[in-house]
N, C-alpha and C. Protein backbone atom coordinates (compact mmCIF):
# COMPACT_ATOMS: atom_id res chain seq x y z
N UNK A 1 0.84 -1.18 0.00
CA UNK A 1 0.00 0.00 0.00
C UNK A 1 0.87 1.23 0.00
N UNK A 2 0.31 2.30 -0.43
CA UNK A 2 1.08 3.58 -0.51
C UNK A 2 1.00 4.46 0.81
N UNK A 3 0.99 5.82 0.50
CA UNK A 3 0.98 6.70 1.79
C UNK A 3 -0.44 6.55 2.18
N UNK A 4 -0.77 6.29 3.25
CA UNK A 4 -2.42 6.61 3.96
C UNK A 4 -2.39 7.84 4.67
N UNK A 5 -2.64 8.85 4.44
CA UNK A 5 -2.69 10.02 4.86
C UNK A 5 -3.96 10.11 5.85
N UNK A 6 -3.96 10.12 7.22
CA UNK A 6 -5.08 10.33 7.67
C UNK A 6 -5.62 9.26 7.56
N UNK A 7 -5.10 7.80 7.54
CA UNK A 7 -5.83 6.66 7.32
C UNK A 7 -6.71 6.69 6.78
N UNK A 8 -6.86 7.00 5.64
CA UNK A 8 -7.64 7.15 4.51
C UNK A 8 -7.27 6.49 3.44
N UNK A 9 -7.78 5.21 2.65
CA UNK A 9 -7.07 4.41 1.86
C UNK A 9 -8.21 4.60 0.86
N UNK A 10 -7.40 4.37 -0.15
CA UNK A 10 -8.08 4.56 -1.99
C UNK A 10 -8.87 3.26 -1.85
N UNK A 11 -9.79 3.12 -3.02
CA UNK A 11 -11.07 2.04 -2.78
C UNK A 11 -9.69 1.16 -3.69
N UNK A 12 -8.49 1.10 -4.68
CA UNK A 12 -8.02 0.00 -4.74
C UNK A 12 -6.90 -0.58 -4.06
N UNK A 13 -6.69 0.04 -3.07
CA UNK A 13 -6.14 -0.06 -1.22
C UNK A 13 -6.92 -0.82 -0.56
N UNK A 14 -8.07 -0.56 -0.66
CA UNK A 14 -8.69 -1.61 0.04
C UNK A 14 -9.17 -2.77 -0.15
N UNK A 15 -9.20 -2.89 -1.84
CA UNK A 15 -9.25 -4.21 -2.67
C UNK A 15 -8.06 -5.08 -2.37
N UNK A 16 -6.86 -4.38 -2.22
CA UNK A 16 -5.96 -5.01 -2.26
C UNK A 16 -5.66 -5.43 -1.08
N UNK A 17 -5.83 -4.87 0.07
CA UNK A 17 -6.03 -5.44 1.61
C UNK A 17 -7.48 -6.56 1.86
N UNK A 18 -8.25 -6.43 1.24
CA UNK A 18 -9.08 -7.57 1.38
C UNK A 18 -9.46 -8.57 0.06
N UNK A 19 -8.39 -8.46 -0.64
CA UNK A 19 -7.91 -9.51 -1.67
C UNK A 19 -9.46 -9.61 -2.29
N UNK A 20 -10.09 -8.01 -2.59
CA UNK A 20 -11.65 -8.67 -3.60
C UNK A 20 -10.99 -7.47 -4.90
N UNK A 21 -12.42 -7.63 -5.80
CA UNK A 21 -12.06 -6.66 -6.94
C UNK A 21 -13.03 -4.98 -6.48
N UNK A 22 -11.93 -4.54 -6.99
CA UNK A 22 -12.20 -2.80 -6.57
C UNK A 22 -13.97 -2.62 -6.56
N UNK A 23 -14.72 -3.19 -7.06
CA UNK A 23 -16.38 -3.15 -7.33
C UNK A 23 -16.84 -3.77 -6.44
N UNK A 24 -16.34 -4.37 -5.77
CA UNK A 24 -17.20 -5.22 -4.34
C UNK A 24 -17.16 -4.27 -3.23
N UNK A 25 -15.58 -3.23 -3.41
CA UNK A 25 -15.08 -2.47 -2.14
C UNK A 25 -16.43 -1.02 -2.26
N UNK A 26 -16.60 -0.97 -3.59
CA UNK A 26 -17.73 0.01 -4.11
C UNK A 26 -19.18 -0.34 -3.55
N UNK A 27 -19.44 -1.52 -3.72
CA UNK A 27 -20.58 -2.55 -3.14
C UNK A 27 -20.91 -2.16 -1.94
N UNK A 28 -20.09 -2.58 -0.97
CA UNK A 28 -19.42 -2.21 0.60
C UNK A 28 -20.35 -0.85 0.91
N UNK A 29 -19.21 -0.06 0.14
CA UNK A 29 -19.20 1.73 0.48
C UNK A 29 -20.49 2.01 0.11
N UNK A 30 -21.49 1.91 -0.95
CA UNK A 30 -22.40 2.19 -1.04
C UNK A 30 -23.72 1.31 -0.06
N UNK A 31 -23.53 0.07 0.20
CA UNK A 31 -24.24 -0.06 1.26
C UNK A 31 -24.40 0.14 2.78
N UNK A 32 -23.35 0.56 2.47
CA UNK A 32 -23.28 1.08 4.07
C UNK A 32 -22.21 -0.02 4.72
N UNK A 33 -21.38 -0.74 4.80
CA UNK A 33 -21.12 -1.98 5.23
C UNK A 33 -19.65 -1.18 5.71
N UNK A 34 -19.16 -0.35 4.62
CA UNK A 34 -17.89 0.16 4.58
C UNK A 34 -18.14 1.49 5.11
N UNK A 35 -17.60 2.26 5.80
CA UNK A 35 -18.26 3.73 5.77
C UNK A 35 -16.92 4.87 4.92
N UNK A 36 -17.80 5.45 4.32
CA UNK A 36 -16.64 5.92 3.26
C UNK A 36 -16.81 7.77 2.95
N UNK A 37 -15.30 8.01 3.01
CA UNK A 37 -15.64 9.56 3.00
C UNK A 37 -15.70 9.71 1.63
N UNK A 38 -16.37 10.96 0.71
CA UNK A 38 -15.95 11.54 -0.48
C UNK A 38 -14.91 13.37 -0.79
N UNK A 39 -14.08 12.85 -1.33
CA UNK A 39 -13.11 14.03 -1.28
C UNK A 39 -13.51 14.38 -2.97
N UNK A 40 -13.93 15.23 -3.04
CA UNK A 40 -14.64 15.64 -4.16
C UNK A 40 -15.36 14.79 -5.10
N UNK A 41 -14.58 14.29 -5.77
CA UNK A 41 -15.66 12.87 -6.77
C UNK A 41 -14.92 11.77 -6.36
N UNK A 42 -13.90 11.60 -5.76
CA UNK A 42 -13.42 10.60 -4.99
C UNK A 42 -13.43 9.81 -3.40
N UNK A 43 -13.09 8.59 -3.48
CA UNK A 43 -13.95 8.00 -2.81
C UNK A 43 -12.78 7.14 -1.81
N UNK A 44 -13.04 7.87 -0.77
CA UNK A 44 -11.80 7.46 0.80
C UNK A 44 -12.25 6.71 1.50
N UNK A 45 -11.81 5.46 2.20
CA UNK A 45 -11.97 4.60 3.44
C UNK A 45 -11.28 4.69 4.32
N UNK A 46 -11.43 4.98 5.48
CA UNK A 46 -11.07 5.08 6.78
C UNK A 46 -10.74 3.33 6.94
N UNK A 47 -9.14 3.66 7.74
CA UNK A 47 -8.84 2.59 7.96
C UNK A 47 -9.40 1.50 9.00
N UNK A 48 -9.80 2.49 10.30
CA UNK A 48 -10.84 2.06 10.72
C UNK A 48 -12.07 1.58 10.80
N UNK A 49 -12.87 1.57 9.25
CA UNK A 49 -14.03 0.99 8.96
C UNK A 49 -13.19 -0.17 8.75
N UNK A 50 -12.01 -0.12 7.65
CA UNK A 50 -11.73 -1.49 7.28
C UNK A 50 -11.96 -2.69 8.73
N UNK A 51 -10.77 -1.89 9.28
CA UNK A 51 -11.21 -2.95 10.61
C UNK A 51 -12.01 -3.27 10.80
N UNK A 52 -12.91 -2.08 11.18
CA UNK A 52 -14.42 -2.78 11.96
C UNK A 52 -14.83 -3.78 11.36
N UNK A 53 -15.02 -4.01 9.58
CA UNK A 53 -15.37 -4.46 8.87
C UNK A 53 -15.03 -6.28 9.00
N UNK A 54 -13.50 -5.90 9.02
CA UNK A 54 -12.75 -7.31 9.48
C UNK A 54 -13.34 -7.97 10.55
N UNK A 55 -13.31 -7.09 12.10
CA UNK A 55 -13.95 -7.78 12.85
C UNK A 55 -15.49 -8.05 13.01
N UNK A 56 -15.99 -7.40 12.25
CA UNK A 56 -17.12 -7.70 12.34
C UNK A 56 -17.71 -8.83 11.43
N UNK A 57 -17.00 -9.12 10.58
CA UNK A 57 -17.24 -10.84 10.25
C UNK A 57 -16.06 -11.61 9.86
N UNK A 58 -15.65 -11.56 10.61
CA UNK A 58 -14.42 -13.03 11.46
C UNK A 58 -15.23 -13.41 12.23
N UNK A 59 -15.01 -15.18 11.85
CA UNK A 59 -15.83 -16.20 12.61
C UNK A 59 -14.62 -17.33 12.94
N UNK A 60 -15.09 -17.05 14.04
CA UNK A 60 -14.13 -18.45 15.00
C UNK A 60 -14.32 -20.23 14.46
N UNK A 61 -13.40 -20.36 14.54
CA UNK A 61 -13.24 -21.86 13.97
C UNK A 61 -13.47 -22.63 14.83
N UNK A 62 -14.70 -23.85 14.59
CA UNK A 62 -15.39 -24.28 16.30
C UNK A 62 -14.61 -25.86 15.69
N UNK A 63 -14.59 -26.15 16.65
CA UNK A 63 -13.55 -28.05 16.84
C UNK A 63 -15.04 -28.39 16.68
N UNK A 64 -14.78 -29.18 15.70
CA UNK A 64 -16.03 -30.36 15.62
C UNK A 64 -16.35 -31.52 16.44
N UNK A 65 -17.45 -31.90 17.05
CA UNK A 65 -18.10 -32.84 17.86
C UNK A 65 -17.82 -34.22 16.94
N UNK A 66 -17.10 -35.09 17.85
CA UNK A 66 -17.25 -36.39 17.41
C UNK A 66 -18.84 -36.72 17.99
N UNK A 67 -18.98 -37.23 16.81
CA UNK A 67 -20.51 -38.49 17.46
C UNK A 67 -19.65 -39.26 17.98
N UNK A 68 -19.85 -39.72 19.09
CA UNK A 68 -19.62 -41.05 20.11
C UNK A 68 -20.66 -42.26 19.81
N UNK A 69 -19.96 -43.13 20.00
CA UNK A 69 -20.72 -44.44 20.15
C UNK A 69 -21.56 -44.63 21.61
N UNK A 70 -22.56 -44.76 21.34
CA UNK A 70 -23.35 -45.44 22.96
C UNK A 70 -22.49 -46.32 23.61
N UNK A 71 -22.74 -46.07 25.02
CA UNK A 71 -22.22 -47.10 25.67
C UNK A 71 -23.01 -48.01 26.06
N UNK A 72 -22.38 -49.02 26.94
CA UNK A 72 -22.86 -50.22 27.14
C UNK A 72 -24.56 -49.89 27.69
N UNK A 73 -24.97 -49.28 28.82
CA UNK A 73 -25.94 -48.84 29.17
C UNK A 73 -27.25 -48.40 28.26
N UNK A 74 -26.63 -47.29 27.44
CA UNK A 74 -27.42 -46.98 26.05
C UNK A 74 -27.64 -48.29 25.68
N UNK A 75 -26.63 -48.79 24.55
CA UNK A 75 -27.08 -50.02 23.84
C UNK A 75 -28.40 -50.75 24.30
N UNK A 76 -28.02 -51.43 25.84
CA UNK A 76 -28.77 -51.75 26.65
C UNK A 76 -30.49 -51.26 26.81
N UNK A 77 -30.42 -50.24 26.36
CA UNK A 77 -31.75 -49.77 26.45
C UNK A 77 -32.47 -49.37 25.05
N UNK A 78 -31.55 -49.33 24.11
CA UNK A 78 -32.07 -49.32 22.44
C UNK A 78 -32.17 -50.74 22.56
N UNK A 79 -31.35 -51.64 22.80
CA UNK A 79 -31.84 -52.96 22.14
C UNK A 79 -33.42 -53.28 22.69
N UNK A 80 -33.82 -52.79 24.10
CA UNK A 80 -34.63 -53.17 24.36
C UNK A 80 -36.01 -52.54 23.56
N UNK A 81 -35.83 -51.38 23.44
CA UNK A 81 -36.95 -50.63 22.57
C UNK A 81 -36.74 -51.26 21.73
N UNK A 82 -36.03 -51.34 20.47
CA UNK A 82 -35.94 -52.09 19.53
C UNK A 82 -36.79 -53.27 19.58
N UNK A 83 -36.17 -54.17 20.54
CA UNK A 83 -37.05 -55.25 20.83
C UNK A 83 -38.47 -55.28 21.14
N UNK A 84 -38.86 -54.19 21.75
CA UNK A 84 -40.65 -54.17 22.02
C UNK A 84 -41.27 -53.22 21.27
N UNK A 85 -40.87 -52.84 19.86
CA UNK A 85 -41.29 -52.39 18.52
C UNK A 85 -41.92 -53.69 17.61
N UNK A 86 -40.91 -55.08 18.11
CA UNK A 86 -41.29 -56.29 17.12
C UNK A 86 -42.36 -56.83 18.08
């Protein structure tokens, strides 16, 4: 990235920090997602939206649940339902 003056980064500064194409960062800014200044017909992001942006959808990586096998007890009590279904 170049000079950020005032943490203010160009919309293809910020493509390039969130690895999309310059029209998604436009996407963003016009929905509101990004909050974005205009310096005459041009179009500034605060480095701090970027962030917010970041943290606000980063999702934690959850450890997956093994299914376990029943134990002896369980078994014990499916076989029996099982059994008084027939």
């Amino acid at each position: 990235m170049t000079n950020t003056a005032g943490g203010l980064l160009t919309v293809d500064e910020v493509a390039e920090l969130l690895r999309v194409k310059p029209r998604y960062v436009y996407r963003l800014a016009s929905s509101g997602e990004l909050v974005c200044v205009y310096v005459g017909r041009y179009v500034r992001i605060p480095l701090i939206s970027v962030d917010a942006y970041i943290q606000a959808h980063t999702v934690e990586a959850v450890k997956p649940v093994r299914a376990r096998r029943p134990g002896p007890r369980a078994r014990r009590h499916l076989r029996a339902v099982h059994d008084a279904e027939r």
